[in-house]
Protein backbone atom coordinates (compact mmCIF):
# COMPACT_ATOMS: atom_id res chain seq x y z
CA UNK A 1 -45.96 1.81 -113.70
CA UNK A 2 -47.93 -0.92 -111.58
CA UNK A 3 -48.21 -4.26 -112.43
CA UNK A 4 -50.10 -7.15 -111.44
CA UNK A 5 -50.87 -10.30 -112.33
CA UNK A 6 -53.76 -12.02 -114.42
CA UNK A 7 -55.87 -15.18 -112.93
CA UNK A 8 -53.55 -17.38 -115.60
CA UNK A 9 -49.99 -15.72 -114.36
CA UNK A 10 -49.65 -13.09 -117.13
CA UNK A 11 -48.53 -9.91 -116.41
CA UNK A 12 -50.72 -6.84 -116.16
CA UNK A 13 -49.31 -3.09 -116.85
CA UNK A 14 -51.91 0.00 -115.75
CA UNK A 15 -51.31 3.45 -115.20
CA UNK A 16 -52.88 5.79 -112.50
CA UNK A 17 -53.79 9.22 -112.76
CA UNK A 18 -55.00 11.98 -110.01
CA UNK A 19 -55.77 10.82 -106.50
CA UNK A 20 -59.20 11.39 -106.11
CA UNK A 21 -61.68 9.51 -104.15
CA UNK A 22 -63.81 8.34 -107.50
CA UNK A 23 -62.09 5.56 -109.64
CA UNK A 24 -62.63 5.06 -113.22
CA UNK A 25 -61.23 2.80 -115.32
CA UNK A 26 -60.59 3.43 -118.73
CA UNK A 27 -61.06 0.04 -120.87
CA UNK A 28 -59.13 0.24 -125.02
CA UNK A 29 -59.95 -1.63 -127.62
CA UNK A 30 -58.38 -3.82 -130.11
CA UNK A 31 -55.18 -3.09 -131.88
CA UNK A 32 -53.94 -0.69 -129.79
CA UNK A 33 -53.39 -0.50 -125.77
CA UNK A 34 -53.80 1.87 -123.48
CA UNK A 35 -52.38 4.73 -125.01
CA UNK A 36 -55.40 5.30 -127.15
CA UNK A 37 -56.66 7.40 -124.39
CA UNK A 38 -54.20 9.83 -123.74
CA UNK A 39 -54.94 12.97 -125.80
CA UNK A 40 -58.38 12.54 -124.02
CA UNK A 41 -56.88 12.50 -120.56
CA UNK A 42 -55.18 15.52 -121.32
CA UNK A 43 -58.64 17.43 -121.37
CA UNK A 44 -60.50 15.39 -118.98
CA UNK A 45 -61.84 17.25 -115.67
CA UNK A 46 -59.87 15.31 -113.09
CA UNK A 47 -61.55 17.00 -110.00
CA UNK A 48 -62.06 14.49 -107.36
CA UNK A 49 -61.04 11.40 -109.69
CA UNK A 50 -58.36 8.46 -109.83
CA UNK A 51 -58.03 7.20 -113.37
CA UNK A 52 -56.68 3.71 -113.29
CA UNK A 53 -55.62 2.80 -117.42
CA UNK A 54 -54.89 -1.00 -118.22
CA UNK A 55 -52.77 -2.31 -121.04
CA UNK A 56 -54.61 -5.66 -122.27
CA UNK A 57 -52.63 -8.88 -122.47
CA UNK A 58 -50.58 -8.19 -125.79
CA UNK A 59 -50.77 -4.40 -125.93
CA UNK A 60 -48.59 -1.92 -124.22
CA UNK A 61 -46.14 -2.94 -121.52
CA UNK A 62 -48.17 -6.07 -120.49
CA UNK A 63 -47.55 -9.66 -121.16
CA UNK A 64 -47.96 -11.26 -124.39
CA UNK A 65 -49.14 -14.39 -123.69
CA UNK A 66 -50.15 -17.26 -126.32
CA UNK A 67 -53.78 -17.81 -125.47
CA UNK A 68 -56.09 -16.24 -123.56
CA UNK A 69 -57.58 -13.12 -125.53
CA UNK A 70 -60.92 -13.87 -124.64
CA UNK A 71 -63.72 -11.41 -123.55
CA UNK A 72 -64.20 -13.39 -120.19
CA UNK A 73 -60.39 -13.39 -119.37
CA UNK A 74 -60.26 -10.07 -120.67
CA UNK A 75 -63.17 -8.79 -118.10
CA UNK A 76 -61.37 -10.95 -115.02
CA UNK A 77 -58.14 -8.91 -116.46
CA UNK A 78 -59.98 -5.71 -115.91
CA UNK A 79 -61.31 -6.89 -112.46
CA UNK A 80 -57.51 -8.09 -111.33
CA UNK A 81 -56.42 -4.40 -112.03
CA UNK A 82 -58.85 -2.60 -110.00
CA UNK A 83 -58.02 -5.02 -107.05
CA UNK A 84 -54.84 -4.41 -107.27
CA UNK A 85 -55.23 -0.66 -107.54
CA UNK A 86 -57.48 -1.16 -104.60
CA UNK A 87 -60.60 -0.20 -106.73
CA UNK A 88 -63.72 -1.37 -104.98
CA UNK A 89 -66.24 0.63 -106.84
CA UNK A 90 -65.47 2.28 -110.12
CA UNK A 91 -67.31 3.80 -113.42
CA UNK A 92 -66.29 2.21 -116.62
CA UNK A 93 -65.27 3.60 -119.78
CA UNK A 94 -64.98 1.63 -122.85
CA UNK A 95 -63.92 2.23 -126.47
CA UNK A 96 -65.19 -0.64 -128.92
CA UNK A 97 -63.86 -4.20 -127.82
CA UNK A 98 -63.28 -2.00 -124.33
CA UNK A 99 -67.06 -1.68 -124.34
CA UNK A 100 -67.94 -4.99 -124.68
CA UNK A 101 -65.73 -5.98 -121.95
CA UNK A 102 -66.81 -3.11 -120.00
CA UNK A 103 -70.13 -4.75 -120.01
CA UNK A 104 -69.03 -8.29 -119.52
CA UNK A 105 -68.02 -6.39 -116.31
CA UNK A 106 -70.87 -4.52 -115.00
CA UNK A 107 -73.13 -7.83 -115.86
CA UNK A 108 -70.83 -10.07 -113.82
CA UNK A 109 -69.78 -8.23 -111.22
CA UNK A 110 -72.69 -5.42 -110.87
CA UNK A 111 -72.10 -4.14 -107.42
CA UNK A 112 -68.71 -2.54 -108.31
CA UNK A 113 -69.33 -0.68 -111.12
CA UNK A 114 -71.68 2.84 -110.44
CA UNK A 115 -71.23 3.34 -113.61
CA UNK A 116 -70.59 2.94 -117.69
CA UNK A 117 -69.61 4.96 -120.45
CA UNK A 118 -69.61 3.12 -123.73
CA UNK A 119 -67.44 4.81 -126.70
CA UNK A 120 -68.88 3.02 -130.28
CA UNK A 121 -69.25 0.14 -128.38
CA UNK A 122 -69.14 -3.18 -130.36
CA UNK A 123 -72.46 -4.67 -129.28
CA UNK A 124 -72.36 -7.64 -126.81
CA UNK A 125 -74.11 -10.04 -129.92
CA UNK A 126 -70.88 -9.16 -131.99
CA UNK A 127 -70.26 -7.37 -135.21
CA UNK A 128 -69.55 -9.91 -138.32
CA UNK A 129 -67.85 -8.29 -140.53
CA UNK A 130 -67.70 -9.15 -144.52
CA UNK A 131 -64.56 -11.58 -145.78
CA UNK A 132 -62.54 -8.70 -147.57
CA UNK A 133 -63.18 -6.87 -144.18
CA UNK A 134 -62.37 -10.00 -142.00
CA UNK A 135 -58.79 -10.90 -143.68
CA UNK A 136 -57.97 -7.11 -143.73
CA UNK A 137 -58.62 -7.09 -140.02
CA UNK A 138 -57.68 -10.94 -139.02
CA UNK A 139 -54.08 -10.57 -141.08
CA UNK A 140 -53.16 -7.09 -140.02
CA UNK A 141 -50.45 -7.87 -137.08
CA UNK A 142 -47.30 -5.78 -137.48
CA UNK A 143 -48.61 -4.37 -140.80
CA UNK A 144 -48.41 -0.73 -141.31
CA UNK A 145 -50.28 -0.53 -144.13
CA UNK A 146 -53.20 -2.89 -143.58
CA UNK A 147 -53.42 -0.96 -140.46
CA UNK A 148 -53.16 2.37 -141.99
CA UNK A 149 -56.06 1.43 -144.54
CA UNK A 150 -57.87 0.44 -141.70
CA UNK A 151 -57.31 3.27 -139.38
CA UNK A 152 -58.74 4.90 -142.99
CA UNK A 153 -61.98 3.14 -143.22
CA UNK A 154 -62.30 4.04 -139.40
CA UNK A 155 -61.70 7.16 -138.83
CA UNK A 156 -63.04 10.35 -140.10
CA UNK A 157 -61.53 13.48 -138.61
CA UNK A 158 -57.60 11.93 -137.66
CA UNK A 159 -55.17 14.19 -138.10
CA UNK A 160 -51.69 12.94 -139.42
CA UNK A 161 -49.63 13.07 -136.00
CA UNK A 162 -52.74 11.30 -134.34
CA UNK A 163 -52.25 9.12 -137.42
CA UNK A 164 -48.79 8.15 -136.38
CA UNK A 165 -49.13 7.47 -132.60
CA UNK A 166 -51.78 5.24 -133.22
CA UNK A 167 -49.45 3.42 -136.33
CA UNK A 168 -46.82 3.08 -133.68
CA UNK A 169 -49.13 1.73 -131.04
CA UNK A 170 -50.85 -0.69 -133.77
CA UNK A 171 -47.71 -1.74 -134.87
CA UNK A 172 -46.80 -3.47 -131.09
CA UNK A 173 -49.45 -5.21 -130.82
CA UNK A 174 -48.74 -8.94 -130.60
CA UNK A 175 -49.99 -10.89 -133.25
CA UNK A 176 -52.01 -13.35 -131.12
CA UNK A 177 -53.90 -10.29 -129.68
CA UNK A 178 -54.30 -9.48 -133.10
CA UNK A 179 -55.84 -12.55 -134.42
CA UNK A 180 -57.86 -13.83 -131.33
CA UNK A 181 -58.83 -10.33 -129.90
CA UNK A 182 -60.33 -10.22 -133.37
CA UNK A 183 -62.20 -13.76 -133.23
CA UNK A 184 -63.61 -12.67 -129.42
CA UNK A 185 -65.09 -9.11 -130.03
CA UNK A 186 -66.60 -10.30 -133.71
CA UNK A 187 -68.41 -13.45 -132.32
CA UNK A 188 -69.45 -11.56 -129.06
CA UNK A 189 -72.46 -13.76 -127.65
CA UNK A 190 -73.34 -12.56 -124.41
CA UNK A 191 -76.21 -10.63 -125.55
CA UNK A 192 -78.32 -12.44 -123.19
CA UNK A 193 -76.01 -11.30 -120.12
CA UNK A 194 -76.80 -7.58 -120.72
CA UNK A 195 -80.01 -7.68 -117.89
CA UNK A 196 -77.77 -8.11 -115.26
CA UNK A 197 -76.24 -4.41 -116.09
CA UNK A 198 -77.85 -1.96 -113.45
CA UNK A 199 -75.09 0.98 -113.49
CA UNK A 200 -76.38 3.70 -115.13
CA UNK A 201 -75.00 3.77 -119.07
CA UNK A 202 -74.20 6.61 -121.29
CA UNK A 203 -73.80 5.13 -125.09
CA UNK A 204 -71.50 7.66 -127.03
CA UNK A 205 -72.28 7.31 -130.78
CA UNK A 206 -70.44 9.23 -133.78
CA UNK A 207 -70.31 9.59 -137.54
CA UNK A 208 -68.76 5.97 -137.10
CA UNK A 209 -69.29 3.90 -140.47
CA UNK A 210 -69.12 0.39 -138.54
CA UNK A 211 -71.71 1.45 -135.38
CA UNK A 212 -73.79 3.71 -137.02
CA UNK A 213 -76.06 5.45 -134.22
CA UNK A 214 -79.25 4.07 -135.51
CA UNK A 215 -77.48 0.44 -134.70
CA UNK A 216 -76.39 0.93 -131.78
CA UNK A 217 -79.39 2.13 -130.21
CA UNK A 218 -81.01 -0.96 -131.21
CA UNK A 219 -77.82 -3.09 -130.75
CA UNK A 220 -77.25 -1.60 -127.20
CA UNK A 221 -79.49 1.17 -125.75
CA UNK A 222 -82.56 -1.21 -125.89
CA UNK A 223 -80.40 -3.76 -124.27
CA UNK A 224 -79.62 -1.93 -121.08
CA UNK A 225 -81.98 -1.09 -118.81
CA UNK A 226 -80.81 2.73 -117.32
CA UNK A 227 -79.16 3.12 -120.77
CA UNK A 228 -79.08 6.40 -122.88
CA UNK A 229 -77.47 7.41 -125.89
CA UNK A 230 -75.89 10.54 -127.10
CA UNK A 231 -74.09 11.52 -130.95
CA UNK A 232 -71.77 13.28 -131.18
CA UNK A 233 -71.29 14.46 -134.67
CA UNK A 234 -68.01 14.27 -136.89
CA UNK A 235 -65.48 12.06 -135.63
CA UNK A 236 -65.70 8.12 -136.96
CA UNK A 237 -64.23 5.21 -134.76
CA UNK A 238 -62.04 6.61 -132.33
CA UNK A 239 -63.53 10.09 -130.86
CA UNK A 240 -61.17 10.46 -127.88
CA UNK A 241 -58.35 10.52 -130.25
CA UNK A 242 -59.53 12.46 -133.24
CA UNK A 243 -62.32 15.24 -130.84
CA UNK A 244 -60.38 14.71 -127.63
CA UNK A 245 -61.83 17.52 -125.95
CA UNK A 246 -65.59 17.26 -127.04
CA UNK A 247 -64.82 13.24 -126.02
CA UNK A 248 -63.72 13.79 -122.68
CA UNK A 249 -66.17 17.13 -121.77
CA UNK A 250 -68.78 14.51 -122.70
CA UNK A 251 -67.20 11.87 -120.16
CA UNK A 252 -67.05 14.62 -117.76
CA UNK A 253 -70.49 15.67 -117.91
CA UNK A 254 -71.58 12.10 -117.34
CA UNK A 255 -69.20 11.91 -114.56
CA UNK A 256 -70.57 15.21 -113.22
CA UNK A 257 -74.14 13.41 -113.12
CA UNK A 258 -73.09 10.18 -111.77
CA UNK A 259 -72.01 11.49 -108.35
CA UNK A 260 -74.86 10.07 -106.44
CA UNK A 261 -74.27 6.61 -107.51
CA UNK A 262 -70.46 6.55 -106.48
């Protein structure tokens, strides 16, 4: 697997798929790496397409450094990886955290990125979330079963082998990642960065009980200018793992209709 490495020395682990002439990078979330989009890939249409799939700083088979889980240095870690993979221009798709630093992306560097798909996408102003919620969350590093119960509140249609990989994936996850990932993505504050963002935007909303639709059209749609939204029904938190296929025709149909701006 490649590896390069991030503006502060840390190392960087991404895998590549297909060998297409349109790059997409495929941005996770917190408490889990890369992985989480595998069962998707599986039923993606990979006609003409290179997927390029990062592990974030404490996830996966990258480093695990002390510091540095920040959205910024999470967005230059994004931008390292495509230059290393030799991706000039690239759609972006981003689950949660991955969303907001998918945007912290396409607002900073706007030119490169022809594109963004945005899977319940934690909004760029943050989402505070109650104390009980918080210390579940904040204290859950290497804990199967404060990650189980909140895989629980998350999710809605995860079967128990999905249930599993994503235990074991949780369960590697270094416990500064843990922790400061958690501070970064809850505190957002970029809100005011989101103008910048001219790639056209597909928001992907679900039966999610943290990012209800109604939210994040207000949170996000209205936010980005060439931004639409679409529901899809059912799954809660993490659609590419628990409606795969419905997840990734959905990425392919935006894909499909984003030719022109490639």
């Amino acid at each position: 697997m490649p590896t390069t490495t991030a503006t502060d020395g840390t190392p960087l682990n991404y895998r590549v798929f297909g060998d297409g002439p349109r790059d997409v990078v495929l941005v996770h979330g917190w408490m889990v790496s890369g992985a989480v989009w595998d069962s998707m890939l599986e039923k993606l249409d990979m006609t003409g397409l290179r997927l390029i799939v990062p592990d974030h700083r404490g996830t996966g088979a990258s480093g695990r450094p002390a510091s540095g889980y920040t959205l910024e240095q999470y967005a230059k870690d994004v931008l390292a990886v495509a230059d290393h993979a030799k991706a000039q221009r690239f759609v972006l798709v981003g689950h949660s955290m991955g969303g907001q630093i998918a945007k912290w992306v396409a607002a900073e560097s706007p030119s490169r990125v022809s594109g963004l798909v945005l899977l319940n996408t934690v909004p760029a102003s943050g989402l505070p979330l109650p104390p009980d919620a918080a210390g579940l969350f904040r204290t859950s590093a290497g804990d199967r079963e404060k990650q189980k119960t909140i895989l629980g509140l998350a999710c809605k249609q995860l079967s128990p082998e999905s249930l599993e990989v994503l235990l074991k994936d949780s369960g590697a996850v270094s416990k500064d990642a843990i922790e400061q990932c958690f501070d970064s993505w809850t505190a957002g504050g970029f809100a005011h960065r989101l103008s910048a963002i001219t790639a056209p935007t597909l928001v992907v909303a679900t039966d999610d009980p943290f990012l209800p639709p109604v939210f994040l059209k207000q949170a996000v749609v209205g936010l980005i200018q060439n931004a639409r939204m679409t529901h899809l029904p059912g799954p809660g938190h993490y659609p590419q793992v628990e409606r795969p296929a419905e997840t990734a025709a959905l990425v392919s149909a935006f894909l499909a209709g984003n030719t022109a701006q490639a």
